[in-house]
C-alpha atoms as a PDB file:
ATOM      1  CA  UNK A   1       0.000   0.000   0.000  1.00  0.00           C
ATOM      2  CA  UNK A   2       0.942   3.166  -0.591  1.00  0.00           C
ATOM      3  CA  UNK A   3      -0.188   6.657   1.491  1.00  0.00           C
ATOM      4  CA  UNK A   4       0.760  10.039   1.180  1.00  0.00           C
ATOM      5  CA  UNK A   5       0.170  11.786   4.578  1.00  0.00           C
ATOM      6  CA  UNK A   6      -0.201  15.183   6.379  1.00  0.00           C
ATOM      7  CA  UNK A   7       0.090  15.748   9.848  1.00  0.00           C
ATOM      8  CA  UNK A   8      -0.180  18.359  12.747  1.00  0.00           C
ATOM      9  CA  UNK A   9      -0.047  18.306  16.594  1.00  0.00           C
ATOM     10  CA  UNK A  10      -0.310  21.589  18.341  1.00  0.00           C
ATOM     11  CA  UNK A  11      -1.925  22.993  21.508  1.00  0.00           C
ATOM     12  CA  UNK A  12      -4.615  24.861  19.937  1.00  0.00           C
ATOM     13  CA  UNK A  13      -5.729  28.170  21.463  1.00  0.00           C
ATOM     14  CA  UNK A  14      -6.027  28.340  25.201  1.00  0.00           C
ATOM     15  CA  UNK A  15      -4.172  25.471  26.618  1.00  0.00           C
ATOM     16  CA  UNK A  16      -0.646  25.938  27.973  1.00  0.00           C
ATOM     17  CA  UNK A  17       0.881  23.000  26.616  1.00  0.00           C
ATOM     18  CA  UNK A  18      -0.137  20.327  24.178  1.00  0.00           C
ATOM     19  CA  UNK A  19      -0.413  16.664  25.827  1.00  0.00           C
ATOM     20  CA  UNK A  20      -1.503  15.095  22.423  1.00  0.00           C
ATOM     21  CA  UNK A  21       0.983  13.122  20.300  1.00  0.00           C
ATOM     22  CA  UNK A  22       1.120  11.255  17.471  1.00  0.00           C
ATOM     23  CA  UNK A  23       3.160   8.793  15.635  1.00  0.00           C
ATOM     24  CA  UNK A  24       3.649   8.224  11.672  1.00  0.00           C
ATOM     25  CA  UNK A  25       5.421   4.745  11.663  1.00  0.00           C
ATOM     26  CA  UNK A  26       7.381   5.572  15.040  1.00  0.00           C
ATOM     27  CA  UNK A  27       8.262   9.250  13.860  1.00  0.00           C
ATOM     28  CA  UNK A  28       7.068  11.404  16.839  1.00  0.00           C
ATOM     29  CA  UNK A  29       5.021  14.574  16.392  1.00  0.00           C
ATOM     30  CA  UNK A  30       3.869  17.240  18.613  1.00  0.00           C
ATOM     31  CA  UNK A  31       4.213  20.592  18.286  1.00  0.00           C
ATOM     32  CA  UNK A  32       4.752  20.292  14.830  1.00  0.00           C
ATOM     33  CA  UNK A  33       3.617  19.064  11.294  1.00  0.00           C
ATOM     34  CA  UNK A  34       4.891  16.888   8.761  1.00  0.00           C
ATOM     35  CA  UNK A  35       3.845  15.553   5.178  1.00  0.00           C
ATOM     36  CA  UNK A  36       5.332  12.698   3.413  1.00  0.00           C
ATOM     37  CA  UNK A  37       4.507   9.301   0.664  1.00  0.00           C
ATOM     38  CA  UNK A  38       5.409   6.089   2.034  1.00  0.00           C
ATOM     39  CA  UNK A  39       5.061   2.238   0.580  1.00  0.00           C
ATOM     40  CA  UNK A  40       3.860  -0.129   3.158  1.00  0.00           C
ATOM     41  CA  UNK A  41       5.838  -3.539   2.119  1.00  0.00           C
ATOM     42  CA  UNK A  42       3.941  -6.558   3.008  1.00  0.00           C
ATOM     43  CA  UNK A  43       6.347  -8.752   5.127  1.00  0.00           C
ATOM     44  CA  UNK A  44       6.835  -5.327   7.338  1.00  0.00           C
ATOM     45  CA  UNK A  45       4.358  -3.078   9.424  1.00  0.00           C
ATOM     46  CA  UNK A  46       3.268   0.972   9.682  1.00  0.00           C
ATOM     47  CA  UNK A  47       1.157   2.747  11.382  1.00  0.00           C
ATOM     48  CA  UNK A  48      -0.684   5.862  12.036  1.00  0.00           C
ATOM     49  CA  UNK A  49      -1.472   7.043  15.743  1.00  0.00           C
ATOM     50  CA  UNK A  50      -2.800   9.594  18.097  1.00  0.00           C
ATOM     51  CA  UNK A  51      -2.514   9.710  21.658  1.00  0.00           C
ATOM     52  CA  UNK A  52      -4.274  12.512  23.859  1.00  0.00           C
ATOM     53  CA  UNK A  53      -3.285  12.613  27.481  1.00  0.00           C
ATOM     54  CA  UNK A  54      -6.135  13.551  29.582  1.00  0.00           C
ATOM     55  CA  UNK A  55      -7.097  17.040  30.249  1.00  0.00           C
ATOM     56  CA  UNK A  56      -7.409  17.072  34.265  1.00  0.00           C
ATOM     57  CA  UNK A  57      -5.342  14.796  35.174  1.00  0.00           C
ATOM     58  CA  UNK A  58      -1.250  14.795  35.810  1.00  0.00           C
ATOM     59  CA  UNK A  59       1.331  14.324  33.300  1.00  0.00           C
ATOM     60  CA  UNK A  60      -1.243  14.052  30.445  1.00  0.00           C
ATOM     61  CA  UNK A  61       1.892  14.795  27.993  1.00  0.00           C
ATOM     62  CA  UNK A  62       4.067  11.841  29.555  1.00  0.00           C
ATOM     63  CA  UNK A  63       1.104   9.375  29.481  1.00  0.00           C
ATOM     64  CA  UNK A  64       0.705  10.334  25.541  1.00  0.00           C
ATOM     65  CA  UNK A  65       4.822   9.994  25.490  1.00  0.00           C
ATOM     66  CA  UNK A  66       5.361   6.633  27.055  1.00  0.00           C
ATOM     67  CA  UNK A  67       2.235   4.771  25.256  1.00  0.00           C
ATOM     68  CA  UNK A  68       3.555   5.842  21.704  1.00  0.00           C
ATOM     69  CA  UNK A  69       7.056   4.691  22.553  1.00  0.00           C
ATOM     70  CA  UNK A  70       5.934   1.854  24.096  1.00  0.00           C
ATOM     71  CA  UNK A  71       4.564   0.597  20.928  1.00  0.00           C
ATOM     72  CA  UNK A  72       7.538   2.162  18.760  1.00  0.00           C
ATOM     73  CA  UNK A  73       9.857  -0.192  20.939  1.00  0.00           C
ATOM     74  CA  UNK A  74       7.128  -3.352  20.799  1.00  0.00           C
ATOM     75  CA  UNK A  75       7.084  -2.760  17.030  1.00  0.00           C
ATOM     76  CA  UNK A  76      10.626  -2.659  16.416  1.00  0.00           C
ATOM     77  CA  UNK A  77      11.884  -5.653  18.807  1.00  0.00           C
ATOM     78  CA  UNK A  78       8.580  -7.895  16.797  1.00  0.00           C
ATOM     79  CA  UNK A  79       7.387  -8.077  20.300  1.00  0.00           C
ATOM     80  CA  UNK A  80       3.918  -8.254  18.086  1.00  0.00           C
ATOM     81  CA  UNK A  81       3.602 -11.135  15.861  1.00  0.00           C
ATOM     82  CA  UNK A  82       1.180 -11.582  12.519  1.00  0.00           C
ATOM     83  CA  UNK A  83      -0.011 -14.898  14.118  1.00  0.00           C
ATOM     84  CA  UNK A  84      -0.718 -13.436  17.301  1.00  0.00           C
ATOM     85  CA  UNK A  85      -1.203  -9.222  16.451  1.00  0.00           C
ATOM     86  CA  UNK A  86      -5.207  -9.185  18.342  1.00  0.00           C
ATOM     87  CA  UNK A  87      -3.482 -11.184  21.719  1.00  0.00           C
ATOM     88  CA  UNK A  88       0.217  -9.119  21.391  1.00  0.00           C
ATOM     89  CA  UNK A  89      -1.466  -5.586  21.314  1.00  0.00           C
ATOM     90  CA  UNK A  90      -4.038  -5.989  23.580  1.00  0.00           C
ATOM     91  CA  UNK A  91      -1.229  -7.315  25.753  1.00  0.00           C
ATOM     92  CA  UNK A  92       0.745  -3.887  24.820  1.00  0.00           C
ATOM     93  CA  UNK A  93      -2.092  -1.716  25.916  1.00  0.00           C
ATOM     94  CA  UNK A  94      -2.514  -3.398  29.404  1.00  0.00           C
ATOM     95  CA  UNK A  95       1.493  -3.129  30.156  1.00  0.00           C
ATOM     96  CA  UNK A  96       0.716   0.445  29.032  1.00  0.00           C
ATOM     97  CA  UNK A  97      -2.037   1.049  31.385  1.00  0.00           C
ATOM     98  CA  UNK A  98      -0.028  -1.205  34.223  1.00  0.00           C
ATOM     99  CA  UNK A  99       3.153   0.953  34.229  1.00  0.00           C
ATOM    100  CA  UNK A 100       1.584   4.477  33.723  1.00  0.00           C
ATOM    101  CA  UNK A 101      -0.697   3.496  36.999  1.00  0.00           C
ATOM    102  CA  UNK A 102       2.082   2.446  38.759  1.00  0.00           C
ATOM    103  CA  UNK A 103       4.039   5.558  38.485  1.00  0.00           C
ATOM    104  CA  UNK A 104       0.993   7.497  39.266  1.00  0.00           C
ATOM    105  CA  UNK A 105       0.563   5.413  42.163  1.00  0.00           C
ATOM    106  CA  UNK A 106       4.236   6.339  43.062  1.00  0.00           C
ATOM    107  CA  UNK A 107       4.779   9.982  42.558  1.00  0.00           C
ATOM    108  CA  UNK A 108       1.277   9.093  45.133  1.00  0.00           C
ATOM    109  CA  UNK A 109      -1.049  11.428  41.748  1.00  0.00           C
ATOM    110  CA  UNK A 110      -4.634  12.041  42.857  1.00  0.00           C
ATOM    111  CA  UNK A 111      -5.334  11.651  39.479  1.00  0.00           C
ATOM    112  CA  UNK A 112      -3.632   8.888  37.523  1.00  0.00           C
ATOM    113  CA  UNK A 113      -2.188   9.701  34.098  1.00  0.00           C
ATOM    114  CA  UNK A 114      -3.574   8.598  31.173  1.00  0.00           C
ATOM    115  CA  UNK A 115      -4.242   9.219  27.207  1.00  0.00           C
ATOM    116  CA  UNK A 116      -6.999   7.814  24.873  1.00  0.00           C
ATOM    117  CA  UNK A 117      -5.416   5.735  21.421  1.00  0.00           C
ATOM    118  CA  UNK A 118      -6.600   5.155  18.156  1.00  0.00           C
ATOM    119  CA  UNK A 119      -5.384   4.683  14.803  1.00  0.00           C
ATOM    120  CA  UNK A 120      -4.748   2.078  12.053  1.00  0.00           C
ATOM    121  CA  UNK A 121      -2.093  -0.471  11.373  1.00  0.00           C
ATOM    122  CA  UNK A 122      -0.761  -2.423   8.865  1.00  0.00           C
ATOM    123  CA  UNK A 123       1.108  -5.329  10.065  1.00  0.00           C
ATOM    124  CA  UNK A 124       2.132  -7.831   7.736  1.00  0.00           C
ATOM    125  CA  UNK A 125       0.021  -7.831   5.097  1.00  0.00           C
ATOM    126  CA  UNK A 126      -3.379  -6.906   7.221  1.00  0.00           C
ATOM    127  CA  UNK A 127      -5.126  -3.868   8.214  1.00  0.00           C
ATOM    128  CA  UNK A 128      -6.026  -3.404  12.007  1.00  0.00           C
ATOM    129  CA  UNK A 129      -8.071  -0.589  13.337  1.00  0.00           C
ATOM    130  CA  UNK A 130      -7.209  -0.080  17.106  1.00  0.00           C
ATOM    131  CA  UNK A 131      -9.194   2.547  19.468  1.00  0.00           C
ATOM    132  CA  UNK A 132      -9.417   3.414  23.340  1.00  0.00           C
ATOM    133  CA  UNK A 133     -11.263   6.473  24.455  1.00  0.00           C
ATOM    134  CA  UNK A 134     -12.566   9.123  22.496  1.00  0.00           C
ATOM    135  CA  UNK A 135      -9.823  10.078  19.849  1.00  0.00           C
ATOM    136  CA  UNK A 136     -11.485   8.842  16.131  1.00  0.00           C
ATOM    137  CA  UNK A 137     -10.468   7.728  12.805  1.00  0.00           C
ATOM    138  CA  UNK A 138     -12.458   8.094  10.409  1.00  0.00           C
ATOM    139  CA  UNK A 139     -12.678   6.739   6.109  1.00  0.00           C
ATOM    140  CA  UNK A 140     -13.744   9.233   3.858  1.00  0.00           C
ATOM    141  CA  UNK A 141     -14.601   7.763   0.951  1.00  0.00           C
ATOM    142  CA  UNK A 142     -16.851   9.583  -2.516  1.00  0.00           C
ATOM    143  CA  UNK A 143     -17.503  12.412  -0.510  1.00  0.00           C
ATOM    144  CA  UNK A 144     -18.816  11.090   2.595  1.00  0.00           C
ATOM    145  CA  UNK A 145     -16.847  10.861   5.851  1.00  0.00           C
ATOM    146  CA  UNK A 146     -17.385   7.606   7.992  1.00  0.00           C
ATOM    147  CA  UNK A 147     -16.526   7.644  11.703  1.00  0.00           C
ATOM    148  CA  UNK A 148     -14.515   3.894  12.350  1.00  0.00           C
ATOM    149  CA  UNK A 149     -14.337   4.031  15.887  1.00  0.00           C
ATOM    150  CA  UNK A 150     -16.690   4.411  18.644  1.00  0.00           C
ATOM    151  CA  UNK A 151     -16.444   6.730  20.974  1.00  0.00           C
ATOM    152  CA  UNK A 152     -16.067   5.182  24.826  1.00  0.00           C
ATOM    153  CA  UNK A 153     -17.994   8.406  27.111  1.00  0.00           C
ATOM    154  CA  UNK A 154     -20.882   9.574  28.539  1.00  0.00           C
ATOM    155  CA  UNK A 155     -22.886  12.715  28.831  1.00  0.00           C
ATOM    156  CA  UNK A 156     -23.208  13.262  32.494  1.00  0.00           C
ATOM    157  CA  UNK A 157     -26.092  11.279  34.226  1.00  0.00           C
ATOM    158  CA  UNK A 158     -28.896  13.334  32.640  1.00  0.00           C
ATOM    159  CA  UNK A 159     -27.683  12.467  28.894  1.00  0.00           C
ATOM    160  CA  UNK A 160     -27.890  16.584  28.434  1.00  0.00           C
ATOM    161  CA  UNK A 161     -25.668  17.033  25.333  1.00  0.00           C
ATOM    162  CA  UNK A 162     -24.141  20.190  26.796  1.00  0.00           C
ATOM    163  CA  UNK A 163     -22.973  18.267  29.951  1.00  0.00           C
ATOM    164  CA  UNK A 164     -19.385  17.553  30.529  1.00  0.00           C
ATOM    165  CA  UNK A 165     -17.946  14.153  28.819  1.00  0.00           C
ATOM    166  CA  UNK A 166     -17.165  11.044  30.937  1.00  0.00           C
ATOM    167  CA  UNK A 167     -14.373   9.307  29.466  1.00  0.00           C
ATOM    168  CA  UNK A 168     -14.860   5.672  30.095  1.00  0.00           C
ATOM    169  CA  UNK A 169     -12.199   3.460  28.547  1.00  0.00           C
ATOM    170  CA  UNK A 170      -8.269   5.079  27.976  1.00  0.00           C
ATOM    171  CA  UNK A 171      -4.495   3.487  28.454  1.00  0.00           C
ATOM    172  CA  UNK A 172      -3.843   4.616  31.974  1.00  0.00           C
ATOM    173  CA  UNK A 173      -5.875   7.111  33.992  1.00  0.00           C
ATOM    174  CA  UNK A 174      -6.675   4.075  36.519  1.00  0.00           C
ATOM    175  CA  UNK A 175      -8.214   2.097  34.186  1.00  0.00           C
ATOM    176  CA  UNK A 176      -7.415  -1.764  32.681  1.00  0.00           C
ATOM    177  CA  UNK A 177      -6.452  -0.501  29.136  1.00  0.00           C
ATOM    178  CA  UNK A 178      -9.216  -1.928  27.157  1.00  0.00           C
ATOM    179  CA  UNK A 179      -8.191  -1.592  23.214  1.00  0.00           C
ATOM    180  CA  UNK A 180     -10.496  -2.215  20.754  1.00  0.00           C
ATOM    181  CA  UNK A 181      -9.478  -3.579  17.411  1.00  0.00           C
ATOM    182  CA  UNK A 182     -10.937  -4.430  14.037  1.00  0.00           C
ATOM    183  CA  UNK A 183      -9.997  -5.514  10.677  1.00  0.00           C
ATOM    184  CA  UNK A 184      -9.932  -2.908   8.110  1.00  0.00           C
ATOM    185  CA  UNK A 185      -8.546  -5.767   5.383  1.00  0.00           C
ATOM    186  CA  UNK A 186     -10.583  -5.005   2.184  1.00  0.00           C
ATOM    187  CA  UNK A 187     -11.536  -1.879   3.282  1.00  0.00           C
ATOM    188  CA  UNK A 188      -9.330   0.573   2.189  1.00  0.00           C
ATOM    189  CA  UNK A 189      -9.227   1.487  -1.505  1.00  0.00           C
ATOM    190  CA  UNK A 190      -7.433   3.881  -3.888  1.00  0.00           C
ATOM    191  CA  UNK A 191      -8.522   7.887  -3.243  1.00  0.00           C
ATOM    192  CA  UNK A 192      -9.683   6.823   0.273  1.00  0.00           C
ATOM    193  CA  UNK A 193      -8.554   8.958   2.803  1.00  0.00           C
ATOM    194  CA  UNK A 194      -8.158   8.042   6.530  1.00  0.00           C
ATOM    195  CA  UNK A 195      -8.206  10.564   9.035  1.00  0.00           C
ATOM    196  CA  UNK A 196      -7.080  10.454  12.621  1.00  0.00           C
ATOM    197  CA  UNK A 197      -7.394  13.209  15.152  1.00  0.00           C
ATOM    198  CA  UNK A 198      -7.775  14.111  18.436  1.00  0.00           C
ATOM    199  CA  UNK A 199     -10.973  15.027  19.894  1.00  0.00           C
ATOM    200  CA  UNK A 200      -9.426  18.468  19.716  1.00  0.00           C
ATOM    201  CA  UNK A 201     -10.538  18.370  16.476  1.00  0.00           C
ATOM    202  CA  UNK A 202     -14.029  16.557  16.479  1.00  0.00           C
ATOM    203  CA  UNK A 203     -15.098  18.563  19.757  1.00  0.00           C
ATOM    204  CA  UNK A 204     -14.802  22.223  17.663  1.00  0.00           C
ATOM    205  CA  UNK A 205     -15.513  20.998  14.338  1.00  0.00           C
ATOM    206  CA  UNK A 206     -18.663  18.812  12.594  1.00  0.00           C
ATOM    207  CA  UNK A 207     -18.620  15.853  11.170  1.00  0.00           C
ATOM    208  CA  UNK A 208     -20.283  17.626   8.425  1.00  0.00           C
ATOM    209  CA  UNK A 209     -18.136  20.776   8.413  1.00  0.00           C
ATOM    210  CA  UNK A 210     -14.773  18.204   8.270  1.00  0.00           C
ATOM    211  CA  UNK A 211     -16.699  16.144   4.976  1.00  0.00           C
ATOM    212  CA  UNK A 212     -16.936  19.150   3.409  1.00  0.00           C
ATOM    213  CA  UNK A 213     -13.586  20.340   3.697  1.00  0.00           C
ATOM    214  CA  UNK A 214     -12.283  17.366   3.151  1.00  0.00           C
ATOM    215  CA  UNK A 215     -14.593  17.210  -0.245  1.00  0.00           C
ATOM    216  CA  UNK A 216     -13.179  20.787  -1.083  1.00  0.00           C
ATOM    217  CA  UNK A 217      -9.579  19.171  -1.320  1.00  0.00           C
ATOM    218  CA  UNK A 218      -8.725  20.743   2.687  1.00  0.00           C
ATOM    219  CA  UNK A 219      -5.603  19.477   4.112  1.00  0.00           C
ATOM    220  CA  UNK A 220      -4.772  18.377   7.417  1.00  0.00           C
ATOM    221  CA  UNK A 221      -3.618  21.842   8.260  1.00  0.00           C
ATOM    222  CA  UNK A 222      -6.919  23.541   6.970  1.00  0.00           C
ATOM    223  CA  UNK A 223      -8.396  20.989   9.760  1.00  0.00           C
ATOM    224  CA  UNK A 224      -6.562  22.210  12.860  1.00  0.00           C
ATOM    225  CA  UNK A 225      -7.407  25.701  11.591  1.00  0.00           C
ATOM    226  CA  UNK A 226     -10.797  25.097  11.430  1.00  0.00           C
ATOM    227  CA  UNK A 227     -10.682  23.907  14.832  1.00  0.00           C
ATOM    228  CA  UNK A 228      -8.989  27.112  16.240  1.00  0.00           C
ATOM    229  CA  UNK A 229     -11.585  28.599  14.764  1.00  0.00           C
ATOM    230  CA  UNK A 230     -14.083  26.826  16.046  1.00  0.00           C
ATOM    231  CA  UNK A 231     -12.795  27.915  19.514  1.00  0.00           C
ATOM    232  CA  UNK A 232      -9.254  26.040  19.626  1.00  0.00           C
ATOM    233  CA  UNK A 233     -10.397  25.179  23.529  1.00  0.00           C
ATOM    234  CA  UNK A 234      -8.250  22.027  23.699  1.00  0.00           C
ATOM    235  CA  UNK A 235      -4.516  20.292  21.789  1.00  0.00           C
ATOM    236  CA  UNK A 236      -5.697  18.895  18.083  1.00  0.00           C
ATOM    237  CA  UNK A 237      -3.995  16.219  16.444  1.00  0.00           C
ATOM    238  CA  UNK A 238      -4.959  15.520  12.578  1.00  0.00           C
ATOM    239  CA  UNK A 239      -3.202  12.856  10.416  1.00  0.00           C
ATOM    240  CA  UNK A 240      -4.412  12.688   6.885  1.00  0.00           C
ATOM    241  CA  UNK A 241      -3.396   9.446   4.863  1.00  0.00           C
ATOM    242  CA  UNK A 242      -4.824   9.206   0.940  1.00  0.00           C
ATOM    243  CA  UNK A 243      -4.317   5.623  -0.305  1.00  0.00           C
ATOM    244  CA  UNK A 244      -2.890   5.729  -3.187  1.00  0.00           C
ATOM    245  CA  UNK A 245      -2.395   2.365  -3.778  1.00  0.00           C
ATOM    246  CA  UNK A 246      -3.174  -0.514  -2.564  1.00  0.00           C
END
């Protein structure tokens, strides 16, 4: 497969720092942007990830730092096989979850550190979709965008929309480390895009406002823009990835 991909990681408008990350294939982003083409071989692996630490809580930025070199190191070392990839990251996640509530639990935190996950994969000649928390990805595909992931909150005990989220599932934060994955294998075809952000992003900007943009030829740095402009209240992390072959 082949992708051509933009990315950005900043700390929006009103935050002091940015505790989002990402990772393009192990190459670390925040505070920052990058655009490049790369050619996934099929006996090797790449993938596209953002990590949000959580807003509230301590050392959101180290949480977001550890889990995405974490799985750089797992990646590199094989320490997840083809036969085993569902069992081997799953297994990641909880050592993730383990050690950042451990140090928490050290440093004696009131509020353990933590980050939500998602992203996509390709390990060996498959396609794996992987989410915890509230981050998306997303296909767009003929003009319409296509949310992949589900998010893991809820509104407050009264379901009001305008209440403040519950996050419910992340690496960390002193929960288990619950990752979801799926198999994207068939799923991604040539002029797809796949989109990956922080709910930075989704929080200030529509579904409907981002399929439009993205129909209008917007990059991933028109996306972050549009979320400033939306209000820019939290980090936002957009990765952009057109398939170019397959």
């Amino acid at each position: 497969m082949k992708l051509s991909i933009q990315a950005i990681s900043h700390k929006g408008l009103v935050r002091d720092n940015n505790e989002d990350a990402l990772s393009i294939g192990g190459l670390f982003i925040r505070d920052d942007s990058a655009e490049l083409t790369v050619s996934i071989p099929d006996d090797g692996y790449f993938y596209l990830l953002v990590a949000d630490g959580m807003g509230g809580h301590e050392n959101g930025e180290e949480a977001s730092d550890f889990a995405l070199a974490e799985l750089k190191e797992q990646f590199s070392l094989h320490q997840i096989q083809p036969d085993t990839f569902e069992d081997d990251i799953r297994e990641a996640a909880h050592y993730i979850s383990y050690k950042l509530n451990t140090l928490a639990a050290e440093r004696g935190q009131a509020r353990p550190m933590g980050c939500t996950l998602t992203g996509v994969v390709w390990h060996y000649g498959k396609t794996w979709l992987i989410n915890a928390g509230d981050s998306r990805t997303y296909r767009f595909r003929g003009g319409m965008l296509r949310q992949l992931t589900t998010d893991e909150t809820e509104r407050g005990l009264t379901g009001d929309p305008n209440a403040s989220k519950l996050l419910l599932n992340c690496l960390g934060g002193g929960c288990a480390g619950k990752l979801h994955i799926d198999s994207l294998d068939g799923k991604l075809l040539p002029g797809d895009i796949v989109l990956v952000c922080s709910d930075g992003l989704c929080d200030m900007v529509s579904d409907e406002a981002v399929e439009e943009a993205l129909s209008s030829g917007a990059g991933a740095k028109d996306l972050y823009r549009m979320a400033c402009e939306g209000g820019g209240v939290d980090n936002a992390s957009v990765i952009l990835a057109k398939v170019l072959e397959v």
